[in-house]
N, C-alpha and C. Protein backbone atom coordinates (compact mmCIF):
# COMPACT_ATOMS: atom_id res chain seq x y z
N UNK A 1 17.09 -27.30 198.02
CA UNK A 1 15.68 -27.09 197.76
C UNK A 1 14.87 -27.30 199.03
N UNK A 2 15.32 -28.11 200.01
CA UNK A 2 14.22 -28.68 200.99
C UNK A 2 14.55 -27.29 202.02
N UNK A 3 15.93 -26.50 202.22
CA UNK A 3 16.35 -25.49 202.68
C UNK A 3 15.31 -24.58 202.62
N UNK A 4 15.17 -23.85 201.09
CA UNK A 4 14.27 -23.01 200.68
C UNK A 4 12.81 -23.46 200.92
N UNK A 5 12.69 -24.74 200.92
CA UNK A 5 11.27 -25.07 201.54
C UNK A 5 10.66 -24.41 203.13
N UNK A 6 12.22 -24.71 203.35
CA UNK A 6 12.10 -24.51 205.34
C UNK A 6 11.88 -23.46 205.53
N UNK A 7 12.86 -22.37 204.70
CA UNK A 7 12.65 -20.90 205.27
C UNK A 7 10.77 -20.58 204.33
N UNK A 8 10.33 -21.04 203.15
CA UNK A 8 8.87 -20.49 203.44
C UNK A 8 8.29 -21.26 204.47
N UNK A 9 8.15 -22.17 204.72
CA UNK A 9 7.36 -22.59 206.06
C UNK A 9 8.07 -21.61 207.12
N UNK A 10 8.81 -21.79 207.21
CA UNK A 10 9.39 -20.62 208.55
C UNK A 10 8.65 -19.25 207.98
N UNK A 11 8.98 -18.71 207.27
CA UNK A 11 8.05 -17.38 206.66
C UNK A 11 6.58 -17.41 206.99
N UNK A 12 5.92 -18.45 206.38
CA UNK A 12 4.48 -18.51 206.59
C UNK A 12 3.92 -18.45 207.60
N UNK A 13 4.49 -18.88 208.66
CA UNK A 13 4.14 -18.72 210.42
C UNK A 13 4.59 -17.64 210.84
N UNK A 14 5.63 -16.65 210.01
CA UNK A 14 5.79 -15.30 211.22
C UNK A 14 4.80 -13.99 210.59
N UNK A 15 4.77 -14.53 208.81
CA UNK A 15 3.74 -13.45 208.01
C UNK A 15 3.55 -14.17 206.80
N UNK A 16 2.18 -14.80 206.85
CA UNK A 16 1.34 -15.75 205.74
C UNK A 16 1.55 -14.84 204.79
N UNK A 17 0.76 -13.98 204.87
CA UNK A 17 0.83 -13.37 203.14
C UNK A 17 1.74 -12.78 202.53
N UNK A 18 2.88 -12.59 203.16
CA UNK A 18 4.03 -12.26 203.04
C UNK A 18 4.69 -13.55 201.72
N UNK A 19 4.13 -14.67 202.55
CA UNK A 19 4.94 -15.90 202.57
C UNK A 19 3.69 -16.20 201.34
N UNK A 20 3.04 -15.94 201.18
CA UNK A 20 2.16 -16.22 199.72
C UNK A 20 2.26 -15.56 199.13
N UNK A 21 2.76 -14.00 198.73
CA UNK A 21 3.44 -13.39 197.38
C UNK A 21 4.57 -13.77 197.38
N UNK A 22 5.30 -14.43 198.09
CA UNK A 22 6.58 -14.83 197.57
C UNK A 22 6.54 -16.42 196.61
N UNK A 23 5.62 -16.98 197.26
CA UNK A 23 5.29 -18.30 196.79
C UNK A 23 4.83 -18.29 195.34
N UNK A 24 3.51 -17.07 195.33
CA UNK A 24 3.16 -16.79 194.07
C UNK A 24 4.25 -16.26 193.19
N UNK A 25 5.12 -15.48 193.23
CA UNK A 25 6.20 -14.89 192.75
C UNK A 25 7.14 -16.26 191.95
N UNK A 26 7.03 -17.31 193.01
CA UNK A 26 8.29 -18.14 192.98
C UNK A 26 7.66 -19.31 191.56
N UNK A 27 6.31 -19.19 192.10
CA UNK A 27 5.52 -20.06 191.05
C UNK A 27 5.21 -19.50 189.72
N UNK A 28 4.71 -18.14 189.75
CA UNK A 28 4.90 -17.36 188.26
C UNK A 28 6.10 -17.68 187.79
N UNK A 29 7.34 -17.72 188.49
CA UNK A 29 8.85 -17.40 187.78
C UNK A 29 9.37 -19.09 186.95
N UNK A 30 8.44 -19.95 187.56
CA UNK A 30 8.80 -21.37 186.98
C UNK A 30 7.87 -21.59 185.96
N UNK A 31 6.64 -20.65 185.77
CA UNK A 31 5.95 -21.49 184.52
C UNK A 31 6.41 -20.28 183.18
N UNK A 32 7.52 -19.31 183.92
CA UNK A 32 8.58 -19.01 182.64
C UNK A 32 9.16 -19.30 182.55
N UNK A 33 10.07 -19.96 183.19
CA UNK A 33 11.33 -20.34 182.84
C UNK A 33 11.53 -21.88 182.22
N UNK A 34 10.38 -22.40 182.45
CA UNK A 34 10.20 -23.99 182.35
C UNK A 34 9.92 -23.98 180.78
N UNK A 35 8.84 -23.15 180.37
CA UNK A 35 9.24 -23.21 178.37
C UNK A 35 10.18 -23.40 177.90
N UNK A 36 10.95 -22.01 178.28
CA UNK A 36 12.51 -22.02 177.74
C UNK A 36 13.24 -23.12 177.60
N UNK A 37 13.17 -23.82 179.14
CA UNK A 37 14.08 -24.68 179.20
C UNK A 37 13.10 -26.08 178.57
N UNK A 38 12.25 -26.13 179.01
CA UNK A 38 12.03 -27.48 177.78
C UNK A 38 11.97 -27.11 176.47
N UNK A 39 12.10 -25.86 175.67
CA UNK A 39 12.32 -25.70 174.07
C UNK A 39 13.93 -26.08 173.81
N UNK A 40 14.44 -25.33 174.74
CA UNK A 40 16.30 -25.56 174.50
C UNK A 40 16.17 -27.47 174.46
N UNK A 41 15.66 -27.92 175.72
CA UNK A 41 15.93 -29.39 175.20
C UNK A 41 15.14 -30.45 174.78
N UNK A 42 14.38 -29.94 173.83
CA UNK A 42 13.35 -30.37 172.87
C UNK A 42 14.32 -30.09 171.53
N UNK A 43 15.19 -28.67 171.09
CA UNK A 43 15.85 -28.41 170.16
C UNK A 43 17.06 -29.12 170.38
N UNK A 44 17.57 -29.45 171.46
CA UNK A 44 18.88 -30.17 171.96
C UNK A 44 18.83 -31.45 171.47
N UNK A 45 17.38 -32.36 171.88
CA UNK A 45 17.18 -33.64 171.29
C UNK A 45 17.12 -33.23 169.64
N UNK A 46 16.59 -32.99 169.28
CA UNK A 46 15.96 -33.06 167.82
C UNK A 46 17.69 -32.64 166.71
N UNK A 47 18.00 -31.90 167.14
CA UNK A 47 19.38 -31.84 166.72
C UNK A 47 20.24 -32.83 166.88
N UNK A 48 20.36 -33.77 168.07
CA UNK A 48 21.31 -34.60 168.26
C UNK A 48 20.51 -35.87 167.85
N UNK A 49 19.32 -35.80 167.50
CA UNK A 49 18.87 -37.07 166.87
C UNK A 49 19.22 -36.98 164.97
N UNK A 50 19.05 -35.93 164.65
CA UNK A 50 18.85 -35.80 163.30
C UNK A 50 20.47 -35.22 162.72
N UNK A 51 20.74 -34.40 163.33
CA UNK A 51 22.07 -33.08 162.99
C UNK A 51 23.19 -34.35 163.39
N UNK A 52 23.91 -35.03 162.00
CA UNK A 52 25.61 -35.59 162.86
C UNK A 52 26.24 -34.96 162.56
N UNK A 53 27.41 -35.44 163.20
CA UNK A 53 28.58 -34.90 163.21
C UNK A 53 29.27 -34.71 161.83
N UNK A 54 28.76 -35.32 160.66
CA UNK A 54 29.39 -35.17 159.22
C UNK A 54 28.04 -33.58 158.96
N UNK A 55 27.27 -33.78 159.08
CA UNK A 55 26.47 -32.43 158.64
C UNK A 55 27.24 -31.44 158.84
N UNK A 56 27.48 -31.36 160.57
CA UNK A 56 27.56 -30.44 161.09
C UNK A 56 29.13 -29.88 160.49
N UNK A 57 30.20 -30.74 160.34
CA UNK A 57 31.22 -30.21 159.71
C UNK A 57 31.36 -30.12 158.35
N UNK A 58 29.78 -30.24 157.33
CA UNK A 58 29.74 -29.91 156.56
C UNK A 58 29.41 -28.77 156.14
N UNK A 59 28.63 -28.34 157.01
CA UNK A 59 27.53 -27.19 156.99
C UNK A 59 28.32 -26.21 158.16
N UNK A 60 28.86 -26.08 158.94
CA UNK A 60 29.72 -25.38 159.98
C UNK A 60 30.66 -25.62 160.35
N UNK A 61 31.32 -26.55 159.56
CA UNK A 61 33.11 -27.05 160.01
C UNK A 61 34.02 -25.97 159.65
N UNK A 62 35.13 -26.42 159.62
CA UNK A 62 36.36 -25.77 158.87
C UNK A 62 36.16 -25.43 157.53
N UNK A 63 35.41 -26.26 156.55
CA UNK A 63 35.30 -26.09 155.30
C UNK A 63 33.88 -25.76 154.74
N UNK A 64 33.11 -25.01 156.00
CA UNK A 64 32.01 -24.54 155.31
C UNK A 64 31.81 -23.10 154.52
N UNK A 65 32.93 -22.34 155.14
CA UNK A 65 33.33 -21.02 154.13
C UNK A 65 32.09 -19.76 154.35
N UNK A 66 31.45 -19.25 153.22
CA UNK A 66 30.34 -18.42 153.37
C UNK A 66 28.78 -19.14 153.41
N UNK A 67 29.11 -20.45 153.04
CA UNK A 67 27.97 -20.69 153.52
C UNK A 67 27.15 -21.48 155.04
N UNK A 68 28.39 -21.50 155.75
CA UNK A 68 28.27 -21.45 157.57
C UNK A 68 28.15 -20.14 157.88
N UNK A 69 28.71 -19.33 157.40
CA UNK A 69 28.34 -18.07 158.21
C UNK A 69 27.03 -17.89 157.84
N UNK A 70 26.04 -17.72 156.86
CA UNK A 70 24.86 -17.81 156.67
C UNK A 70 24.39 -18.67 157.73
N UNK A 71 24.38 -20.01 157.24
CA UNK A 71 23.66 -20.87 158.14
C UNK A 71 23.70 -19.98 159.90
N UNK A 72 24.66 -19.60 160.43
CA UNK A 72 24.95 -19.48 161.47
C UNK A 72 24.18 -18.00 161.64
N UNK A 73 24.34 -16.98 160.97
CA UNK A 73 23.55 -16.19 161.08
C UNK A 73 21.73 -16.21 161.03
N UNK A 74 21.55 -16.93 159.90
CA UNK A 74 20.00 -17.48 160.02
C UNK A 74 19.63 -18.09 161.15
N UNK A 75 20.74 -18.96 162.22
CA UNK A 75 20.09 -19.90 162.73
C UNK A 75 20.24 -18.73 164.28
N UNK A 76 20.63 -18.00 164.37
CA UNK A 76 20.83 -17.17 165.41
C UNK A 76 19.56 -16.20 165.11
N UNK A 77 19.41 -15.66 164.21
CA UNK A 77 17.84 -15.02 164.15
C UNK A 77 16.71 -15.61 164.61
N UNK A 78 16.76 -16.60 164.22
CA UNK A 78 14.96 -17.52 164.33
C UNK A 78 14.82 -18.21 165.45
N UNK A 79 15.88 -18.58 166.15
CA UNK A 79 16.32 -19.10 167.74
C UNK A 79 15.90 -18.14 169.15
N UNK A 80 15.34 -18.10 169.61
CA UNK A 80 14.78 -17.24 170.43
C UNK A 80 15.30 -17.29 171.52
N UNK A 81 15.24 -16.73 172.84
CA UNK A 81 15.39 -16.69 174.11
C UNK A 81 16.93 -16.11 174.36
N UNK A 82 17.02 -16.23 175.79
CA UNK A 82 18.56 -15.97 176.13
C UNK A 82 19.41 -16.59 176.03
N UNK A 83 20.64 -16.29 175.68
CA UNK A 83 21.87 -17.10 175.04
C UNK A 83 22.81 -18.47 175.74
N UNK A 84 22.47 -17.49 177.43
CA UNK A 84 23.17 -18.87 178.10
C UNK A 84 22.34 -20.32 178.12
N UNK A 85 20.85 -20.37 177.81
CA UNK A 85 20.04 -21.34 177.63
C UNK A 85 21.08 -22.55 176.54
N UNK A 86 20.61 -21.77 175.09
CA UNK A 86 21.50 -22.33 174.10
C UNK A 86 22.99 -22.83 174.26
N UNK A 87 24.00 -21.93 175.50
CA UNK A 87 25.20 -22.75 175.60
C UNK A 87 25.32 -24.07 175.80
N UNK A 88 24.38 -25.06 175.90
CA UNK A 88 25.08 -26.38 176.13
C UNK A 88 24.91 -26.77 174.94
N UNK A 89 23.51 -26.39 173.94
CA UNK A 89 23.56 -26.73 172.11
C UNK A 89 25.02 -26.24 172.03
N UNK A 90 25.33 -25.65 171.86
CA UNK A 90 26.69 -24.30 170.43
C UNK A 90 27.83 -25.33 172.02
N UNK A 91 27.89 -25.79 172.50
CA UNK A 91 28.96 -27.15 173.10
C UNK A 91 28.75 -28.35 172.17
N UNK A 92 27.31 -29.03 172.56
CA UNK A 92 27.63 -30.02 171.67
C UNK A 92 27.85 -30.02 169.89
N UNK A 93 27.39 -28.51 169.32
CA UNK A 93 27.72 -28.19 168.56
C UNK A 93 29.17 -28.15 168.28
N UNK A 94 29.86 -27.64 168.55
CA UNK A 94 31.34 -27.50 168.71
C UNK A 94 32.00 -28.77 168.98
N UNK A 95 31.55 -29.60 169.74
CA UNK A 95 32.05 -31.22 170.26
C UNK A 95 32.09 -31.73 168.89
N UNK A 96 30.70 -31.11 167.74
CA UNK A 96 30.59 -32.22 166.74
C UNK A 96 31.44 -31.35 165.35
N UNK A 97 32.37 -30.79 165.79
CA UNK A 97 32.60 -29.79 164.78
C UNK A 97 32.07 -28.28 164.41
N UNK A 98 31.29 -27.92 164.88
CA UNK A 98 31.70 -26.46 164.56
C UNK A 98 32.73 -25.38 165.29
N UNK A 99 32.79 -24.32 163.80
CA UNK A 99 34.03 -23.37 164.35
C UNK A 99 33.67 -22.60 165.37
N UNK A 100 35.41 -22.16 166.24
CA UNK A 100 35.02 -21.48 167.04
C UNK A 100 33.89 -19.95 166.45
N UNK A 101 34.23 -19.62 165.46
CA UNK A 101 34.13 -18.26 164.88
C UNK A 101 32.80 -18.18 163.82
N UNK A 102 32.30 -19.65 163.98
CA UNK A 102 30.64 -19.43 163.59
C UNK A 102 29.71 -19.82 164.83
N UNK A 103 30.58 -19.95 166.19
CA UNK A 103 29.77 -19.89 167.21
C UNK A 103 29.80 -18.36 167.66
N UNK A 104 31.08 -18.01 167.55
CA UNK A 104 31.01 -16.45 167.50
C UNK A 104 29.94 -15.18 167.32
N UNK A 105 30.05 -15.64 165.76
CA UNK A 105 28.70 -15.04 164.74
C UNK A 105 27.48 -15.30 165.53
N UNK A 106 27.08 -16.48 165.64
CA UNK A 106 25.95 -16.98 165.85
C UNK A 106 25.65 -16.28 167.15
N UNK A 107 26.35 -16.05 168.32
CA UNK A 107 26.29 -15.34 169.54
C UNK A 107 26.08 -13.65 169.56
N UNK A 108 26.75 -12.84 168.58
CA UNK A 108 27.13 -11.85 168.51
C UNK A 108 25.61 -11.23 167.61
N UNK A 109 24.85 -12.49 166.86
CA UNK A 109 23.93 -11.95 166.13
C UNK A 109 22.42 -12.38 166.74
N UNK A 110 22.60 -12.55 168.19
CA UNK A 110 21.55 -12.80 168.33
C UNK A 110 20.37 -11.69 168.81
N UNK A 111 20.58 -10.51 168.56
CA UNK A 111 20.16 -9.27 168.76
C UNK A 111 19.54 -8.75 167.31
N UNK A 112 19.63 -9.56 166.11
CA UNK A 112 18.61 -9.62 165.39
C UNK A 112 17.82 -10.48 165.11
N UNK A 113 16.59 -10.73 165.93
CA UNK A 113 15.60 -11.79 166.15
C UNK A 113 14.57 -11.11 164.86
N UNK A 114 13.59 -12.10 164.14
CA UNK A 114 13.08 -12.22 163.61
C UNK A 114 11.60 -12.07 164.25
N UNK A 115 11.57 -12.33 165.56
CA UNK A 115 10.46 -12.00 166.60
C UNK A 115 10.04 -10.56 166.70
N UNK A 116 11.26 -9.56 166.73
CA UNK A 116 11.37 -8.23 167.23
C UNK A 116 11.57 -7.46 166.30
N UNK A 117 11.66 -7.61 165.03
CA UNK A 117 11.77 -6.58 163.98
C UNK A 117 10.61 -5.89 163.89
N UNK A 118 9.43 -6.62 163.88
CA UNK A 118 8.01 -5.87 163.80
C UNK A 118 7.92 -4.90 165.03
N UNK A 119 8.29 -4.99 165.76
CA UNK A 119 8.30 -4.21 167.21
C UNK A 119 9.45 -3.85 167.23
N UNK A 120 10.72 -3.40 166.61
CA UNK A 120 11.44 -2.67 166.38
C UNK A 120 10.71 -1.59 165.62
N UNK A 121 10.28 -2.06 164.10
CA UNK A 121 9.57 -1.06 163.05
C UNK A 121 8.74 -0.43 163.83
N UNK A 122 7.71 -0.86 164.92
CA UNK A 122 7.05 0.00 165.53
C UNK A 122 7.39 1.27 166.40
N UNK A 123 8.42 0.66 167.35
CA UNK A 123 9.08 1.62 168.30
C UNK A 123 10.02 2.76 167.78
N UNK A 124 10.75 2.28 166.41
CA UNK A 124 11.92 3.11 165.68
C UNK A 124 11.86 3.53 164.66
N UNK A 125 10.81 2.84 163.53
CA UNK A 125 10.76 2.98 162.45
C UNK A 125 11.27 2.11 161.19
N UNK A 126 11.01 2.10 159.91
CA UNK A 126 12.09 0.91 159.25
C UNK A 126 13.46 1.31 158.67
N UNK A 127 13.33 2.33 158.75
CA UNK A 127 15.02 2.97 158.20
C UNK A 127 15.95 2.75 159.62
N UNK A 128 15.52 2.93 160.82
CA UNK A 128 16.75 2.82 162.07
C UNK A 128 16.64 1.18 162.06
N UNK A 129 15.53 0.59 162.24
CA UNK A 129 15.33 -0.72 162.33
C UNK A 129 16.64 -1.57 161.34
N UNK A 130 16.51 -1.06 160.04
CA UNK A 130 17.47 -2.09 158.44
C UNK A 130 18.62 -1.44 159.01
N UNK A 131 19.07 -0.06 159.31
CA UNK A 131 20.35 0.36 159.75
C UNK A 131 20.99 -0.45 161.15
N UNK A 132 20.59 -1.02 161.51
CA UNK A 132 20.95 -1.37 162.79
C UNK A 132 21.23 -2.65 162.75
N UNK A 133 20.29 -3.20 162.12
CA UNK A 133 20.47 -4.94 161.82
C UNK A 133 21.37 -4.77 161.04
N UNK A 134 21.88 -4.16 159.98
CA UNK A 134 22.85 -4.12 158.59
C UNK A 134 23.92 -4.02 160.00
N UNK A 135 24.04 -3.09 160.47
CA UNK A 135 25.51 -3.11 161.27
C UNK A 135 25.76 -4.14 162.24
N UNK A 136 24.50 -4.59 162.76
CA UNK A 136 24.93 -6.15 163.91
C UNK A 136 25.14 -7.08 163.28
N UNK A 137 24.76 -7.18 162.09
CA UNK A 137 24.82 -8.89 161.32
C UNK A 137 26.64 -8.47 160.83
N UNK A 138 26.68 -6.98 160.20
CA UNK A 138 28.09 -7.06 159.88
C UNK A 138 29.11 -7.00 161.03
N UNK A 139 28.80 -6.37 162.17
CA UNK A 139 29.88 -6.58 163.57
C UNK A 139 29.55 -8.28 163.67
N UNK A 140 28.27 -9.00 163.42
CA UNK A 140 28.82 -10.16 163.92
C UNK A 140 29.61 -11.20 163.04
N UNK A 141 29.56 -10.79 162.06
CA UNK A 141 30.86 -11.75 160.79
C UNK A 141 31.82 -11.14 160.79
N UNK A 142 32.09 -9.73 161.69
CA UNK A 142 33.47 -9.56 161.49
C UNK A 142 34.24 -10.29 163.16
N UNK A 143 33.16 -9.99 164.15
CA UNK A 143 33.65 -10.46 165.57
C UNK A 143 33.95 -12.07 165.42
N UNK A 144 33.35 -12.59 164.41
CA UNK A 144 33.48 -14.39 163.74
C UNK A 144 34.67 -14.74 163.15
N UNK A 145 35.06 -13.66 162.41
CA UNK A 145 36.04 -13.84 161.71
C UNK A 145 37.63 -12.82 162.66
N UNK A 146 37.53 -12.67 163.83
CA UNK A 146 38.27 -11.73 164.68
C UNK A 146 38.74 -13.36 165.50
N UNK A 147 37.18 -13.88 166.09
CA UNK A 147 37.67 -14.86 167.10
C UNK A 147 38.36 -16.47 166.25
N UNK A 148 38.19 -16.36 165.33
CA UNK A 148 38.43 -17.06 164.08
C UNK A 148 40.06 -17.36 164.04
N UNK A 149 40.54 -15.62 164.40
CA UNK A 149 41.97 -15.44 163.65
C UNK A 149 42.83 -16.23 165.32
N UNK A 150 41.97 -15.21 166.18
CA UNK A 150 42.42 -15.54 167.73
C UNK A 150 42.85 -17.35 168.16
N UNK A 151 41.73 -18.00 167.97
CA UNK A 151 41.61 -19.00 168.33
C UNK A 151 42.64 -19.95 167.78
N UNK A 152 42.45 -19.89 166.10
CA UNK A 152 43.54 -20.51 165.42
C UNK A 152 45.17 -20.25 166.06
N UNK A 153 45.52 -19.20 166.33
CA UNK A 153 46.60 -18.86 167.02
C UNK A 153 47.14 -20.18 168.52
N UNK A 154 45.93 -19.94 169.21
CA UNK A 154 45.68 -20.85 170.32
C UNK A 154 46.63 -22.09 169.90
């Protein structure tokens, strides 16, 4: 960090304003990325304060059946942002018991957000919009139940 400090000070003395849209650039790009990352671990705490390890292999263990894949599909809709954010949750998730193959689901379905359907219906319509989600929610319980078969093998 003190590196990247050096080269804008080095920048700013050979071309200031050069060296101030980059600054501005660098500063827009942190008051996005800084939500994200304090929602992921605002949801990280609140889960690991409340969510144990008996829930979690109740509700997404080995013996949660069809009603983890729900859970796992619901909870992949209403969850927002990009996926590698969430990888250290769906770890300690997994640490506390869940399957490989409702982390699967949960990954594979995150392309039907609950954010973007209204702005799907706008851009596509509601017949491509229900056709499309019907086929990602079903590729993602079958890719769940694929990495499911895989893993167990392991």
């Amino acid at each position: 960090m003190a590196l990247v400090g050096l080269i804008y000070l080095f920048v700013y003395f050979l071309n200031k304003d050069y060296a101030l849209i980059a600054f501005n650039d660098f500063g827009g790009m942190i008051f996005k990325v800084v939500p994200a990352i304090t929602s992921v671990f605002v949801v990280m705490f609140l889960v690991n304060l409340f969510v144990t390890s008996k829930v979690i292999k109740k509700y997404l263990g080995k013996s949660s059946g069809v009603k983890g894949v729900l859970y796992s599909l619901l909870a992949s809709s209403f969850i927002s942002g990009p996926p590698y954010i969430l990888f250290p949750l769906l770890r300690d998730l997994k640490r506390s018991g869940m399957k490989d193959s409702l982390i699967a689901t949960f990954l594979y379905n995150r392309n039907v957000q609950v954010s973007f359907v209204p702005l799907m219906i706008f851009y596509f319509g509601i017949k491509y919009t229900l056709v499309i989600s019907f086929y990602i929610i079903m590729f993602a319980v079958l890719n769940g139940l694929i990495i499911g078969k895989i893993m167990k093998q392991k």
